[in-house]
Structures are given as structure tokens and as C-alpha cells.
N, C-alpha and C. Protein backbone atom coordinates (compact mmCIF):
# COMPACT_ATOMS: atom_id res chain seq x y z
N UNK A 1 0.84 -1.20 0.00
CA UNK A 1 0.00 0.00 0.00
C UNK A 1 0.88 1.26 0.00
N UNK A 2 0.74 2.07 -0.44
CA UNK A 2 1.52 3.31 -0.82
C UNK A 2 1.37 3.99 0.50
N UNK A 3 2.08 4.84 0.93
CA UNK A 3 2.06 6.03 1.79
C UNK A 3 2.21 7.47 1.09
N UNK A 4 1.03 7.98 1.20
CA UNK A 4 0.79 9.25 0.18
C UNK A 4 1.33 9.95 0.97
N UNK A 5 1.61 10.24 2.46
CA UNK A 5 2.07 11.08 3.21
C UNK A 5 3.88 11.50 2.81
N UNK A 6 4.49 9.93 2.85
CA UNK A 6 5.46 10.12 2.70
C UNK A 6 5.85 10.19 0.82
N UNK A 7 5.08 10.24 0.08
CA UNK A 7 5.25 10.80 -0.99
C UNK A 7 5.29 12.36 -1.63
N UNK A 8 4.44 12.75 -0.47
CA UNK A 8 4.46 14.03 -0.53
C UNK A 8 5.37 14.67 0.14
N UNK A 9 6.18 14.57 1.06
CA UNK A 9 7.27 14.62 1.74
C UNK A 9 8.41 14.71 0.83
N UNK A 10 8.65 13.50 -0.02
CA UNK A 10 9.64 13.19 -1.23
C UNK A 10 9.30 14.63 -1.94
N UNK A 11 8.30 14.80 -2.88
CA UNK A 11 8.59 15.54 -3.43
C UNK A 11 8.52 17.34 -2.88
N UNK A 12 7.87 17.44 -2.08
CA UNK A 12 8.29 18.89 -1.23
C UNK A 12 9.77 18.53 -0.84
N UNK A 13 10.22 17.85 -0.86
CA UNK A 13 11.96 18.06 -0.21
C UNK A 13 11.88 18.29 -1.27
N UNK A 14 11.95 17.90 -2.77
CA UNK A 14 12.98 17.82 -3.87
C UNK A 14 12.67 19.56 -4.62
N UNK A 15 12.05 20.09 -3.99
CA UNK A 15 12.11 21.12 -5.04
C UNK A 15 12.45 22.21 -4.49
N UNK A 16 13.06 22.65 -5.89
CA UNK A 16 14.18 24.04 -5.54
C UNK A 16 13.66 25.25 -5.67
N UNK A 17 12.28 25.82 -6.13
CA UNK A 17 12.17 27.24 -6.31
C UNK A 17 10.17 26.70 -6.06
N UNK A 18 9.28 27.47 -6.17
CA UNK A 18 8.26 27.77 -5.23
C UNK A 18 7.42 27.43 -6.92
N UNK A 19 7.06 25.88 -7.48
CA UNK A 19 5.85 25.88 -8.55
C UNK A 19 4.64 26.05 -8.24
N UNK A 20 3.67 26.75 -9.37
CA UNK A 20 2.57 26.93 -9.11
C UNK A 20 1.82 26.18 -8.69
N UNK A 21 0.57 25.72 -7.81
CA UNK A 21 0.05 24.82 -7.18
C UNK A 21 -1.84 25.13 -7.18
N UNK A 22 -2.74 24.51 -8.01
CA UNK A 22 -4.08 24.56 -7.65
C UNK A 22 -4.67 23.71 -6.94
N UNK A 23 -5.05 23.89 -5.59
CA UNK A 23 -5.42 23.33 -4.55
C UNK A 23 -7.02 23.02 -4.63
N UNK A 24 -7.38 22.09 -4.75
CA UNK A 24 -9.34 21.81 -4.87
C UNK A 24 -9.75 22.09 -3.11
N UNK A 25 -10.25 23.14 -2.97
CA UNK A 25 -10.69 22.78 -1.62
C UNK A 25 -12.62 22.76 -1.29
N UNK A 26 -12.96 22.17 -0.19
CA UNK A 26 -14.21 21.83 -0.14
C UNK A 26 -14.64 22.85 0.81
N UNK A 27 -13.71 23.35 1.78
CA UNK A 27 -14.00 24.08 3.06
C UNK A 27 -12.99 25.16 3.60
N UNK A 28 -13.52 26.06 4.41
CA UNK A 28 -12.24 26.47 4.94
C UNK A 28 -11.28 26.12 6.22
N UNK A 29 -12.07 25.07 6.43
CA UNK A 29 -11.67 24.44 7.99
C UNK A 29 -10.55 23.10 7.31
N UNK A 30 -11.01 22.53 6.11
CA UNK A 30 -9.89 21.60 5.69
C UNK A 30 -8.79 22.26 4.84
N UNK A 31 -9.13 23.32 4.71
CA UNK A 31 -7.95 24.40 3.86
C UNK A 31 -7.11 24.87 4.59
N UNK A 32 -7.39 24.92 6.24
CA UNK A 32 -6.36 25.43 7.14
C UNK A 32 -5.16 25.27 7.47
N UNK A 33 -5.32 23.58 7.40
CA UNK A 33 -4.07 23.27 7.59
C UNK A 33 -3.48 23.11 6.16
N UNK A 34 -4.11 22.48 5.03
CA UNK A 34 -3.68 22.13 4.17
C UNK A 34 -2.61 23.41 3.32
N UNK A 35 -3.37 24.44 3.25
CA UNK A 35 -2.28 25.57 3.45
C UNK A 35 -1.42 26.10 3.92
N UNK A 36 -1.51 25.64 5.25
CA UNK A 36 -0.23 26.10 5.72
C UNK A 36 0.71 25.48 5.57
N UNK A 37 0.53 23.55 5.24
CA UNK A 37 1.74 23.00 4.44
C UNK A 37 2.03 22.93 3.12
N UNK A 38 1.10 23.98 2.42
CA UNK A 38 1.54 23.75 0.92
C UNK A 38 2.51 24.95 0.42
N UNK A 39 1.99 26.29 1.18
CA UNK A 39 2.42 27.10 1.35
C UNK A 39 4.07 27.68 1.34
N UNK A 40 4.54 26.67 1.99
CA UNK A 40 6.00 26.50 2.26
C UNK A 40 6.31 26.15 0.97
N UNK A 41 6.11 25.64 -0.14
CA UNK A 41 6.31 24.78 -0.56
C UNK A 41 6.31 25.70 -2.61
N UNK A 42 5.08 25.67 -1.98
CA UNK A 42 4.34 26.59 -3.43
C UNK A 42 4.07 27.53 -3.37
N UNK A 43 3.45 28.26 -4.93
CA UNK A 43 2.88 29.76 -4.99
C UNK A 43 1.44 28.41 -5.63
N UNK A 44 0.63 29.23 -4.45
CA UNK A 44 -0.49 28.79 -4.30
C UNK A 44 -2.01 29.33 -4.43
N UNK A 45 -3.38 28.86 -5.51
CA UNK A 45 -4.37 29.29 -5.39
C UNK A 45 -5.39 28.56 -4.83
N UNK A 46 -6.57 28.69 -4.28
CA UNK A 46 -7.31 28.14 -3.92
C UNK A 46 -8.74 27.78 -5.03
N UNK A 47 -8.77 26.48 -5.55
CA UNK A 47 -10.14 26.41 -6.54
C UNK A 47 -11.29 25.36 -6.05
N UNK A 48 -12.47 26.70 -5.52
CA UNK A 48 -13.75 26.43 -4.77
C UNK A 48 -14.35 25.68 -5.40
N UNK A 49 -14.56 24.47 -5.90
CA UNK A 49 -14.90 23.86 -7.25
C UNK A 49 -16.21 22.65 -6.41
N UNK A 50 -17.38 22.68 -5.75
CA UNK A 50 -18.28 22.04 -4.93
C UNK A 50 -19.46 21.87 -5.55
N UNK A 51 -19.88 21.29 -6.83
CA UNK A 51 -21.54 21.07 -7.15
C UNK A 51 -22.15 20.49 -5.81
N UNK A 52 -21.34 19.17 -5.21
CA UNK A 52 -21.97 18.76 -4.51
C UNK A 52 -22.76 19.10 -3.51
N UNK A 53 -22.15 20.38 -2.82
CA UNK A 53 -23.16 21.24 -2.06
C UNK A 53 -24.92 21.55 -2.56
N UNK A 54 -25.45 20.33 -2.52
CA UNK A 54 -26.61 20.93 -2.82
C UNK A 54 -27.38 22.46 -2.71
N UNK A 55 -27.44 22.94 -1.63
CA UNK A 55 -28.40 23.78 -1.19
C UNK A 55 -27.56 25.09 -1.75
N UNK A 56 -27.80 26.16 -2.13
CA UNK A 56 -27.11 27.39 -2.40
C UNK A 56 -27.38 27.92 -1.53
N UNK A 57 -27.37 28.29 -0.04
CA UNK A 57 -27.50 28.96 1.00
C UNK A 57 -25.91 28.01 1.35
N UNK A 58 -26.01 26.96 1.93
CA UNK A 58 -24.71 26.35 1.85
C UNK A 58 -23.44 26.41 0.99
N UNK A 59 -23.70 26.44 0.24
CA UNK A 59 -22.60 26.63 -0.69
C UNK A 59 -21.87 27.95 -0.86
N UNK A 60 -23.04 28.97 -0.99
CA UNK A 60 -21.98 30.56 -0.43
C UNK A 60 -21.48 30.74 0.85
N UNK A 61 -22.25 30.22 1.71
CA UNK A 61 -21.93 30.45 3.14
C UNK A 61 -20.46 29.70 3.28
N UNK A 62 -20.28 28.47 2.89
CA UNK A 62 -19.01 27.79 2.64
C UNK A 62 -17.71 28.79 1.97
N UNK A 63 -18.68 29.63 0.98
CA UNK A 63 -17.45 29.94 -0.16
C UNK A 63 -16.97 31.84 0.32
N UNK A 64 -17.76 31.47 1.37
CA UNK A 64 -17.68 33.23 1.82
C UNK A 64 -16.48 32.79 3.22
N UNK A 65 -16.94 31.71 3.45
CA UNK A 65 -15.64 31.51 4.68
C UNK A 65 -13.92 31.09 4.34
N UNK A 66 -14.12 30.77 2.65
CA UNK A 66 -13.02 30.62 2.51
C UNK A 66 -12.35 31.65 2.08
N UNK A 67 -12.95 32.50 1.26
CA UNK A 67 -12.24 33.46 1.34
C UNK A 67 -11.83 34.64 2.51
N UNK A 68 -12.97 34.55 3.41
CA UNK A 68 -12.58 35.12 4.71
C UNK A 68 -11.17 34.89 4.76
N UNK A 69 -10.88 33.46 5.17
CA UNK A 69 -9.91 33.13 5.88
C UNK A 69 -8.36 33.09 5.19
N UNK A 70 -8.59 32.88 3.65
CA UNK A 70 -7.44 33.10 2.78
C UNK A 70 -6.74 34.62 3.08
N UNK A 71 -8.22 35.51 2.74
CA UNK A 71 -7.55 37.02 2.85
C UNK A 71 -7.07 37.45 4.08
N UNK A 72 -7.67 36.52 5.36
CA UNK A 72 -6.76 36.97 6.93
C UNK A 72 -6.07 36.71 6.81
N UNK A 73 -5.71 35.08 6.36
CA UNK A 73 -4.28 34.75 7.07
C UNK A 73 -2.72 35.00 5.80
N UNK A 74 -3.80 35.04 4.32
CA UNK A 74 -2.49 34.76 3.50
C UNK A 74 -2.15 36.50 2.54
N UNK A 75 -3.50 37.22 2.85
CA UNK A 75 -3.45 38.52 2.60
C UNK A 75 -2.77 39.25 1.00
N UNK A 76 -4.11 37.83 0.07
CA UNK A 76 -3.13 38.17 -1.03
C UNK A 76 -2.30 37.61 -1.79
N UNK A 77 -1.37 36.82 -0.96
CA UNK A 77 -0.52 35.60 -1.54
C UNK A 77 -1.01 34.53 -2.11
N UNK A 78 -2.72 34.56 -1.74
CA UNK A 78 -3.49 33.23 -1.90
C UNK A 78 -4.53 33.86 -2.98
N UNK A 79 -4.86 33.34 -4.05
CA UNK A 79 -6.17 33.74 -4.23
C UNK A 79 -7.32 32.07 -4.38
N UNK A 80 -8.80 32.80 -4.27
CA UNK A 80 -9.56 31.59 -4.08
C UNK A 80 -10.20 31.95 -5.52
N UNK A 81 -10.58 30.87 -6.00
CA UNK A 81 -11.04 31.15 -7.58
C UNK A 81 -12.20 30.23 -7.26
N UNK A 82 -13.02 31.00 -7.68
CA UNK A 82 -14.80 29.87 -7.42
C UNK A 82 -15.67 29.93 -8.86
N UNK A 83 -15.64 29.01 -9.35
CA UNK A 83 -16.34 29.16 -11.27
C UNK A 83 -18.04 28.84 -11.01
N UNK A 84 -18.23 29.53 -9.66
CA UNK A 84 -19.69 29.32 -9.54
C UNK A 84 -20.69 27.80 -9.16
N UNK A 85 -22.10 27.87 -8.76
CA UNK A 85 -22.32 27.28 -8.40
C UNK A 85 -23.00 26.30 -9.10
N UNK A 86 -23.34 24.67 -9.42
CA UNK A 86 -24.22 24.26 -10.42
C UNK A 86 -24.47 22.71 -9.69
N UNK A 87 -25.36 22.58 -9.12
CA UNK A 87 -25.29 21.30 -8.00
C UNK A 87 -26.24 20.63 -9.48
N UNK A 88 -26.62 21.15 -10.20
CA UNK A 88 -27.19 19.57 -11.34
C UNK A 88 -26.05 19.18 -11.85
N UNK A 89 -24.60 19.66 -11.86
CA UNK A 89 -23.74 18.51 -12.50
C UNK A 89 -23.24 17.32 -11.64
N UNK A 90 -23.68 18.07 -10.37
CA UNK A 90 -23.54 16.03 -9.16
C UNK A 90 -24.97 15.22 -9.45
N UNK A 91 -25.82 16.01 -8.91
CA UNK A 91 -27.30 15.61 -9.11
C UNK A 91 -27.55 14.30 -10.62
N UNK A 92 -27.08 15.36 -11.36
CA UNK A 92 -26.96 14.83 -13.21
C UNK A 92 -26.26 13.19 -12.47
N UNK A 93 -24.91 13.55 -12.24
CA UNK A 93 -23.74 12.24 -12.16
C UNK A 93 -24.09 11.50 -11.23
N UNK A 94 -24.59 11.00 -10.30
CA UNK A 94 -24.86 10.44 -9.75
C UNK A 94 -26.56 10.41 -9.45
N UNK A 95 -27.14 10.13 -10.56
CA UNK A 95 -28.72 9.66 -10.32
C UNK A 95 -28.53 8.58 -10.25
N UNK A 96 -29.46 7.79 -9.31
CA UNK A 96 -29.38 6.23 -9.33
C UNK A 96 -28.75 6.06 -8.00
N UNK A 97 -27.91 6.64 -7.67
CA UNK A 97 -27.04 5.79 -6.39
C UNK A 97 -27.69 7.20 -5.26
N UNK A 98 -28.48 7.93 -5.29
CA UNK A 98 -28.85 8.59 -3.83
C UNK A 98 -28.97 7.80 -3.08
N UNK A 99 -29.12 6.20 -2.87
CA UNK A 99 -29.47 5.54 -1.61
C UNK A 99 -28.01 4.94 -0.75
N UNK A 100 -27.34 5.27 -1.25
CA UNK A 100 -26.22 4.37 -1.17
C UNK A 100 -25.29 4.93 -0.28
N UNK A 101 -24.35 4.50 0.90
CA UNK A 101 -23.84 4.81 2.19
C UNK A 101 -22.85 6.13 1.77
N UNK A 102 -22.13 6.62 2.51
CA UNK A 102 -21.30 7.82 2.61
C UNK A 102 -19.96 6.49 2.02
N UNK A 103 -18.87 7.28 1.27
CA UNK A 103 -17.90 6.10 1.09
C UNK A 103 -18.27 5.11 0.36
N UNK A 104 -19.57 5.40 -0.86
CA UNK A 104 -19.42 3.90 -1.60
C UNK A 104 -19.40 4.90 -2.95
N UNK A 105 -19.72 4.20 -4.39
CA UNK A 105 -19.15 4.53 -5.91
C UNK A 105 -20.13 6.00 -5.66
N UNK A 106 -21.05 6.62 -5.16
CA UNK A 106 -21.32 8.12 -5.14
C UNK A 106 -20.37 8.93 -4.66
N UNK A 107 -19.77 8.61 -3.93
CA UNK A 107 -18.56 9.51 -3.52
C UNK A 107 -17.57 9.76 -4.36
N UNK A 108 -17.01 8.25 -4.84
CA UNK A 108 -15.68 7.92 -5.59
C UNK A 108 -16.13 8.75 -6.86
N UNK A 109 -17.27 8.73 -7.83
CA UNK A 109 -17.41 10.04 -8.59
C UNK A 109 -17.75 11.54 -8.35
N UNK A 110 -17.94 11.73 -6.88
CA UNK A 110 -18.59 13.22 -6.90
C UNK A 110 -16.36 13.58 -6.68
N UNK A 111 -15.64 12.81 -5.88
CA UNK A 111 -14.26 13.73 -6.28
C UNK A 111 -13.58 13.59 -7.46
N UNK A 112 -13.82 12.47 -8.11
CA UNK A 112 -13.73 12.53 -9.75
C UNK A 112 -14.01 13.68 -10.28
N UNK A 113 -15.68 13.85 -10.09
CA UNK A 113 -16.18 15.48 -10.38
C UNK A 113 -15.10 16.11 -10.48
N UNK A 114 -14.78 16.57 -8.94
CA UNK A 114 -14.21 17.89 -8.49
C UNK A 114 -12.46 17.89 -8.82
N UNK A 115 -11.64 16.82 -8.79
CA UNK A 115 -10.68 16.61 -9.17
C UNK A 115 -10.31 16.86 -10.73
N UNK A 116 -11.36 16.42 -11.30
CA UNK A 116 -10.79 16.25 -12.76
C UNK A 116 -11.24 17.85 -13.55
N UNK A 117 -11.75 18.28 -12.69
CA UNK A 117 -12.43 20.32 -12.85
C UNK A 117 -11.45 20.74 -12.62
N UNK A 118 -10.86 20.63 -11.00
CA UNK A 118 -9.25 20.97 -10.61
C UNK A 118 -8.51 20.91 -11.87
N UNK A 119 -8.25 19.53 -12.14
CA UNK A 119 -7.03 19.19 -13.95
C UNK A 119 -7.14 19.85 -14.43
N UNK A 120 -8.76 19.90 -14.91
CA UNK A 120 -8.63 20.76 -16.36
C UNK A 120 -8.08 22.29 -16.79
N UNK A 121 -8.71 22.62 -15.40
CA UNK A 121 -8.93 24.56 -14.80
C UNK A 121 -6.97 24.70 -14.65
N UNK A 122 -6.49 23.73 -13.93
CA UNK A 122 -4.90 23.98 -13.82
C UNK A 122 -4.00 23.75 -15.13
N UNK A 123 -4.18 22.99 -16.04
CA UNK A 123 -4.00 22.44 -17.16
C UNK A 123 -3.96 24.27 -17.79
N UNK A 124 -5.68 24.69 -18.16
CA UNK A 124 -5.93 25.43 -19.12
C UNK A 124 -4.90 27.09 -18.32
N UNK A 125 -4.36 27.19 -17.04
CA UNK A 125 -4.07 28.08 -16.65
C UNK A 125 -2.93 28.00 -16.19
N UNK A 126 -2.19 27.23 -16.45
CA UNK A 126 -0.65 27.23 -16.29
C UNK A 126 0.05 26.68 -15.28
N UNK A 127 -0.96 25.77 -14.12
CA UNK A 127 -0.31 25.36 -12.98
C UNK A 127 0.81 23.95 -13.17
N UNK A 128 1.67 24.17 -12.45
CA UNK A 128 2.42 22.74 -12.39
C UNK A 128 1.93 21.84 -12.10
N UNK A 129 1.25 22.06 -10.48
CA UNK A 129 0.98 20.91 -9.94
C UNK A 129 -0.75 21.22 -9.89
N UNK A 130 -1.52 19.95 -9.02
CA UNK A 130 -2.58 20.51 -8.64
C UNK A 130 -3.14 19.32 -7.78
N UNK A 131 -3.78 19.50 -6.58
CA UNK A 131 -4.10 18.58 -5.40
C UNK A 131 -5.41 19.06 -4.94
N UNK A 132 -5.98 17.94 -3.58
CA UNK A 132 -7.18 18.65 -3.09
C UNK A 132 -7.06 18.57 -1.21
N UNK A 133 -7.74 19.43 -0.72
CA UNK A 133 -7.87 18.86 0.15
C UNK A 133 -8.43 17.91 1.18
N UNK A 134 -9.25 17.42 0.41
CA UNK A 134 -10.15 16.36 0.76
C UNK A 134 -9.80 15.33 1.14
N UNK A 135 -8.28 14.61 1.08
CA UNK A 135 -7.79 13.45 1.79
C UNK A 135 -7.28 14.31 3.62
N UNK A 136 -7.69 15.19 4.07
CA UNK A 136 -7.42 15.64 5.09
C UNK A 136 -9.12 14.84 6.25
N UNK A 137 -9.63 14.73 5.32
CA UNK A 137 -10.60 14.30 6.66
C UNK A 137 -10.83 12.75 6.98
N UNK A 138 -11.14 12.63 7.81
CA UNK A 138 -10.88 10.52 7.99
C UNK A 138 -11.90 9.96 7.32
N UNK A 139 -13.49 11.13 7.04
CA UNK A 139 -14.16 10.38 6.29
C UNK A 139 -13.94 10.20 4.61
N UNK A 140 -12.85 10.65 4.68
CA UNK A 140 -12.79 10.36 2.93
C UNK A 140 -11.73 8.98 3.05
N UNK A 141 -11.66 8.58 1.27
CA UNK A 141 -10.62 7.34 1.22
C UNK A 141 -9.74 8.44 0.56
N UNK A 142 -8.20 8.50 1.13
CA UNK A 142 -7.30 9.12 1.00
C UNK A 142 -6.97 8.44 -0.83
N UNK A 143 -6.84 6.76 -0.38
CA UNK A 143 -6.44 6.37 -1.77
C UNK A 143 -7.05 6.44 -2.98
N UNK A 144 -8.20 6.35 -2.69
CA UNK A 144 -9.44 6.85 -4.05
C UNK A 144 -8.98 8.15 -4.80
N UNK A 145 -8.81 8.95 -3.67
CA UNK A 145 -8.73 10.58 -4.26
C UNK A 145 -6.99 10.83 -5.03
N UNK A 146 -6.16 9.81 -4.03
CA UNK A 146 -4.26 10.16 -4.88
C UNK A 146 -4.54 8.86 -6.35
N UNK A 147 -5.18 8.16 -6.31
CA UNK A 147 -5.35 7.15 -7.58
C UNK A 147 -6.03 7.91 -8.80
N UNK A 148 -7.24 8.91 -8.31
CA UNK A 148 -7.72 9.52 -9.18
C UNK A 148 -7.29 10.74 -9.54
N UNK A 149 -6.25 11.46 -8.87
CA UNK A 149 -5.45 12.44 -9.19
C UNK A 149 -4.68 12.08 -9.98
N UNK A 150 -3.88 11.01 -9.94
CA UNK A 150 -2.65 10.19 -10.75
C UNK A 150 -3.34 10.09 -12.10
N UNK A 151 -4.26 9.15 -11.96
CA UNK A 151 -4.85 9.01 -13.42
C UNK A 151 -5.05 10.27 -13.93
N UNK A 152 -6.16 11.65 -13.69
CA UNK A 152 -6.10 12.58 -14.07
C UNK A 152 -4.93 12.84 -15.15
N UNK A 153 -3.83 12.89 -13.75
CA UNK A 153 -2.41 13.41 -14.11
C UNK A 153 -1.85 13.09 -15.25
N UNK A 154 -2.21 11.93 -15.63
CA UNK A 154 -1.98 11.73 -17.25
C UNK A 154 -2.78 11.67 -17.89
N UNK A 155 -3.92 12.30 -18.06
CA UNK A 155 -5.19 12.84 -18.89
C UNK A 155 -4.54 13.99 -19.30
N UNK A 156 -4.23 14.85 -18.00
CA UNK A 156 -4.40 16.18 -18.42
C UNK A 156 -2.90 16.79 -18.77
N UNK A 157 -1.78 16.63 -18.36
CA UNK A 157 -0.39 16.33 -18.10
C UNK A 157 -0.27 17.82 -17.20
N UNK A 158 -0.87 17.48 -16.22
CA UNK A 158 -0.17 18.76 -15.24
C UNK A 158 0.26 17.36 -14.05
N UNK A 159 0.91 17.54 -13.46
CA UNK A 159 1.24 17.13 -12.27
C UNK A 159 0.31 16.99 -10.77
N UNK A 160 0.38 15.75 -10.39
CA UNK A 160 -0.82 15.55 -9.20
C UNK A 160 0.48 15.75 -8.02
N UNK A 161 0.11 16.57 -6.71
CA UNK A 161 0.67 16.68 -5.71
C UNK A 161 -0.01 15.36 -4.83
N UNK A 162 0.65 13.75 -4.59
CA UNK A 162 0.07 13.11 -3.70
C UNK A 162 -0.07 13.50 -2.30
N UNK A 163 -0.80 13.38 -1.90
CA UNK A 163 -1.24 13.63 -0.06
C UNK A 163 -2.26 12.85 0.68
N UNK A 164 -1.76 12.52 1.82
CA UNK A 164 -2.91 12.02 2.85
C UNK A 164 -2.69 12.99 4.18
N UNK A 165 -3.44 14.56 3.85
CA UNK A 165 -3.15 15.57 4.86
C UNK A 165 -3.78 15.30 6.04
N UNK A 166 -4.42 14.13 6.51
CA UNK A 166 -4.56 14.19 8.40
C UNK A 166 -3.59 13.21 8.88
N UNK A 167 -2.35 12.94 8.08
CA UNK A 167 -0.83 12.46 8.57
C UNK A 167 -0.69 13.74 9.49
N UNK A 168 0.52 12.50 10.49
CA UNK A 168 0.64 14.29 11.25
C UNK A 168 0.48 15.01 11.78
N UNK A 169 -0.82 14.43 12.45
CA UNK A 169 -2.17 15.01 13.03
C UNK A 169 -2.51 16.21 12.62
N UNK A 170 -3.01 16.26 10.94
CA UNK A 170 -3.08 17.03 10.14
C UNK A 170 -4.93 17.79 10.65
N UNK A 171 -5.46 16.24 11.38
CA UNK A 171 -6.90 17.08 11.25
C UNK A 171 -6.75 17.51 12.33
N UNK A 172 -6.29 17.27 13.84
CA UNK A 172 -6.23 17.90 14.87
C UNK A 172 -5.90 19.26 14.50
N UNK A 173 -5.00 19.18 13.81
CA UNK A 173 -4.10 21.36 13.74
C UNK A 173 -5.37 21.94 13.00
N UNK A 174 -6.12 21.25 11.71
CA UNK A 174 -7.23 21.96 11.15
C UNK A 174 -8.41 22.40 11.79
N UNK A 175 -8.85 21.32 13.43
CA UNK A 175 -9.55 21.63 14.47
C UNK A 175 -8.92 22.68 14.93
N UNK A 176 -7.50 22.67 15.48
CA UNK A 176 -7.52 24.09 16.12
C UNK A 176 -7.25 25.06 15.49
N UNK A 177 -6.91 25.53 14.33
CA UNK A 177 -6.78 26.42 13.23
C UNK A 177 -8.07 27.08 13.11
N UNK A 178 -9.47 25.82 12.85
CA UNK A 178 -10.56 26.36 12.85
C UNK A 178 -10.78 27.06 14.05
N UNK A 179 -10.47 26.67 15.16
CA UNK A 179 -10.75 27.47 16.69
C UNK A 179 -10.24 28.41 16.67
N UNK A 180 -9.12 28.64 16.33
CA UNK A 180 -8.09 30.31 16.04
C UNK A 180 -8.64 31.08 15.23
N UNK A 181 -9.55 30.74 14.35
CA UNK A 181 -10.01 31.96 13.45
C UNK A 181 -11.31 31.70 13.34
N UNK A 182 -12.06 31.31 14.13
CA UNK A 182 -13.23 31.04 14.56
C UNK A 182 -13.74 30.47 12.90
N UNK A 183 -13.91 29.39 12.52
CA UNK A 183 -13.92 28.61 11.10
C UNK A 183 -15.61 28.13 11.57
N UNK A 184 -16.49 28.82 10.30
CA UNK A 184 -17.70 27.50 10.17
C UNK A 184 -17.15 26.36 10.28
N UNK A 185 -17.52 25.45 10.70
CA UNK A 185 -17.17 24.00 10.70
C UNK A 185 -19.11 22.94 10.20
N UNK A 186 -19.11 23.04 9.20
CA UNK A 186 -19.62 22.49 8.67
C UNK A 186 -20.09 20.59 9.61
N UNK A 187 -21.28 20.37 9.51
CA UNK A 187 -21.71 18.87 9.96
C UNK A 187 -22.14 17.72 9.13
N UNK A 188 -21.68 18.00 7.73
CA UNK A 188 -22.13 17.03 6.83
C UNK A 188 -21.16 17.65 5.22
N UNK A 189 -21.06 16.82 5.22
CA UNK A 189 -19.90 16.58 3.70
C UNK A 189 -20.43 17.70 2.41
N UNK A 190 -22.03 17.61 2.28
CA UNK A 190 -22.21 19.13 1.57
C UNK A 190 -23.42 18.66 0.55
N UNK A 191 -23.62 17.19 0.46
CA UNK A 191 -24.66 16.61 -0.02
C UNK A 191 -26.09 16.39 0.71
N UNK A 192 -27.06 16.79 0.02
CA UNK A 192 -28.10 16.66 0.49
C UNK A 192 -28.35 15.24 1.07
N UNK A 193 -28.18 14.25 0.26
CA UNK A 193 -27.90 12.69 0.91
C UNK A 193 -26.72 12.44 2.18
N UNK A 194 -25.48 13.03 2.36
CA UNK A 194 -24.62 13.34 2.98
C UNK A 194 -25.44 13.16 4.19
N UNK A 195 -26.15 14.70 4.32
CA UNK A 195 -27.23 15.86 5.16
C UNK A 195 -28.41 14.43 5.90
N UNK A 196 -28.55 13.79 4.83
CA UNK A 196 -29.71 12.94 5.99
C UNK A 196 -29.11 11.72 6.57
N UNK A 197 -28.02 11.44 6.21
CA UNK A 197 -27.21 10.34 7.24
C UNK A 197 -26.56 10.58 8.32
């Protein structure tokens, strides 16, 4: 079994000058930490890229906290890029499986979704690399999301940054990160099906 943690390790040691980096993020509470270790590393944007958020009261409220928190803490250095909201392209992709548990083939395509939007959007705009932060929480499968980045990665030929960011006690620092800057912390993944389990 691979260790995405220590892959990502490998290649943040190996590099010598600061490549561009598009980060998929879902939240601003899993962006907390995930920024502050990419940061070091890269010149970094943030791409709000969430059909799955059903509800549009949710989904700005989400996309208003991330930029809150980009412009406190990174003031600029960061920008968040959001191509708007359209919850029928999850809705569309996954008809048929609404019944089906948190963690089964509805999931494994809604970050397909959002990953392969990441590719394309970094691809068409010049990024080197491009990652998400979504292997930061325990309810995701870390390996689903670095397998489907990889593949991407040679779809699109930009470069996948592997990660399993709650190495590390990556989600503890994102708990207290969120406590330091007082972070919505969200209670459900962002799906209306999510929402009733």
C-alpha cells in the first residue's frame, strides 16, 4: 500500500524554487491546515470547485468563509477562484445511487467530479501541480482521491501533488486552526444525501 504522506514529503523536499500549485478545496476548515503546508512549498491558489453542495444557501456560506480566511491569514498571496455554483452537475452524475452509504461509488465520482475540474482549470491556466484537500478528513478514502489524481495526471499532463493531509495530526491542527479563526465548521460533507445520514 503506498504512503501518500510520505510521498508528498519526497517531493516537497525535492524542489528548488516555489511551482505553481491549484489546490481543490471543499471548506475552509480543511484548507487550514492544508495551506499552511503547501504554502511552504508553493505559490499557491485556492479552486472552490463544490456542485456537490446541494443547497445554495450552503454553498456561499461555505465559499464566503473561505475566502474570509485566505484574505486573513495569506493577505493576497493566496487567491480563491470559485467558477460558480451548479449542483445539477452532481445531481446529473450520480442519479441512481442517492441511496447508497457515505464512502461507496457516489462519492468515488462526486471527487472525480471535483478533481478532474481541478485538472482541467490547472492544465488550461498554467499550474504545475494541482491537489485537493479532501484526503485531510478521515471520512474520505485518501487512496481513491491520490489514484484519481494520478490518473487525471496523465489525462491532463499537469502534475498531481500526492497527499494524505490528516498524517501528522493534520486534522487535529485543522480543528484548532478552525478554533483560532473562529472557522464555520460544517456537519455534513455538503450533499443533500450526505445531510440525511
Amino acid at each position: 500500500m503506498i504512503n501518500y504522506h510520505q510521498e508528498y514529503l519526497k517531493i516537497t523536499k525535492s524542489l528548488d524554487d516555489k511551482p505553481r500549485l491549484l489546490i481543490h478545496s471543499c471548506c475552509a476548515p480543511c484548507s487550514s491546515l492544508c495551506l499552511e503546508r503547501v504554502t511552504k512549498f508553493f505559490s499557491v491558489d485556492v479552486f472552490y470547485y463544490n456542485p456537490n453542495i446541494t443547497e445554495s444557501e450552503e454553498y456561499q456560506k461555505r465559499l464566503l468563509e473561505q475566502q474570509r480566511f485566505v484574505n486573513k491569514v495569506y493577505k493576497g498571496s493566496v487567491k480563491v477562484i470559485d467558477i460558480g455554483h451548479n449542483s445539477e452537475e452532481f445531481l446529473t452524475l450520480v442519479k441512481g445511487l442517492e441511496d447508497l452509504p457515505e464512502r461507496s461509488k457516489r462519492c468515488y465520482l462526486c471527487y472525480k467530479q471535483r478533481l478532474e475540474k481541478t485538472a482541467k482549470y490547472a492544465k488550461e491556466n498554467g499550474y504545475d501541480y494541482f491537489t485537493t484537500t479532501l484526503s485531510l478528513s478521515p471520512h474520505k478514502n485518501a487512496t481513491w482521491l491520490n489514484e484519481i489524481g494520478e490518473e487525471l495526471s496523465s489525462i491532463y499532463g499537469v502534475k498531481f501533488l500526492p497527499a494524505d493531509f490528516k498524517k501528522e495530526n493534520g486534522y487535529l491542527r485543522s480543528i484548532e486552526l478552525s478554533n483560532e479563526h473562529n472557522l464555520y465548521r460544517q456537519d455534513f460533507c455538503g450533499c443533500s444525501f450526505s445531510k440525511k445520514q
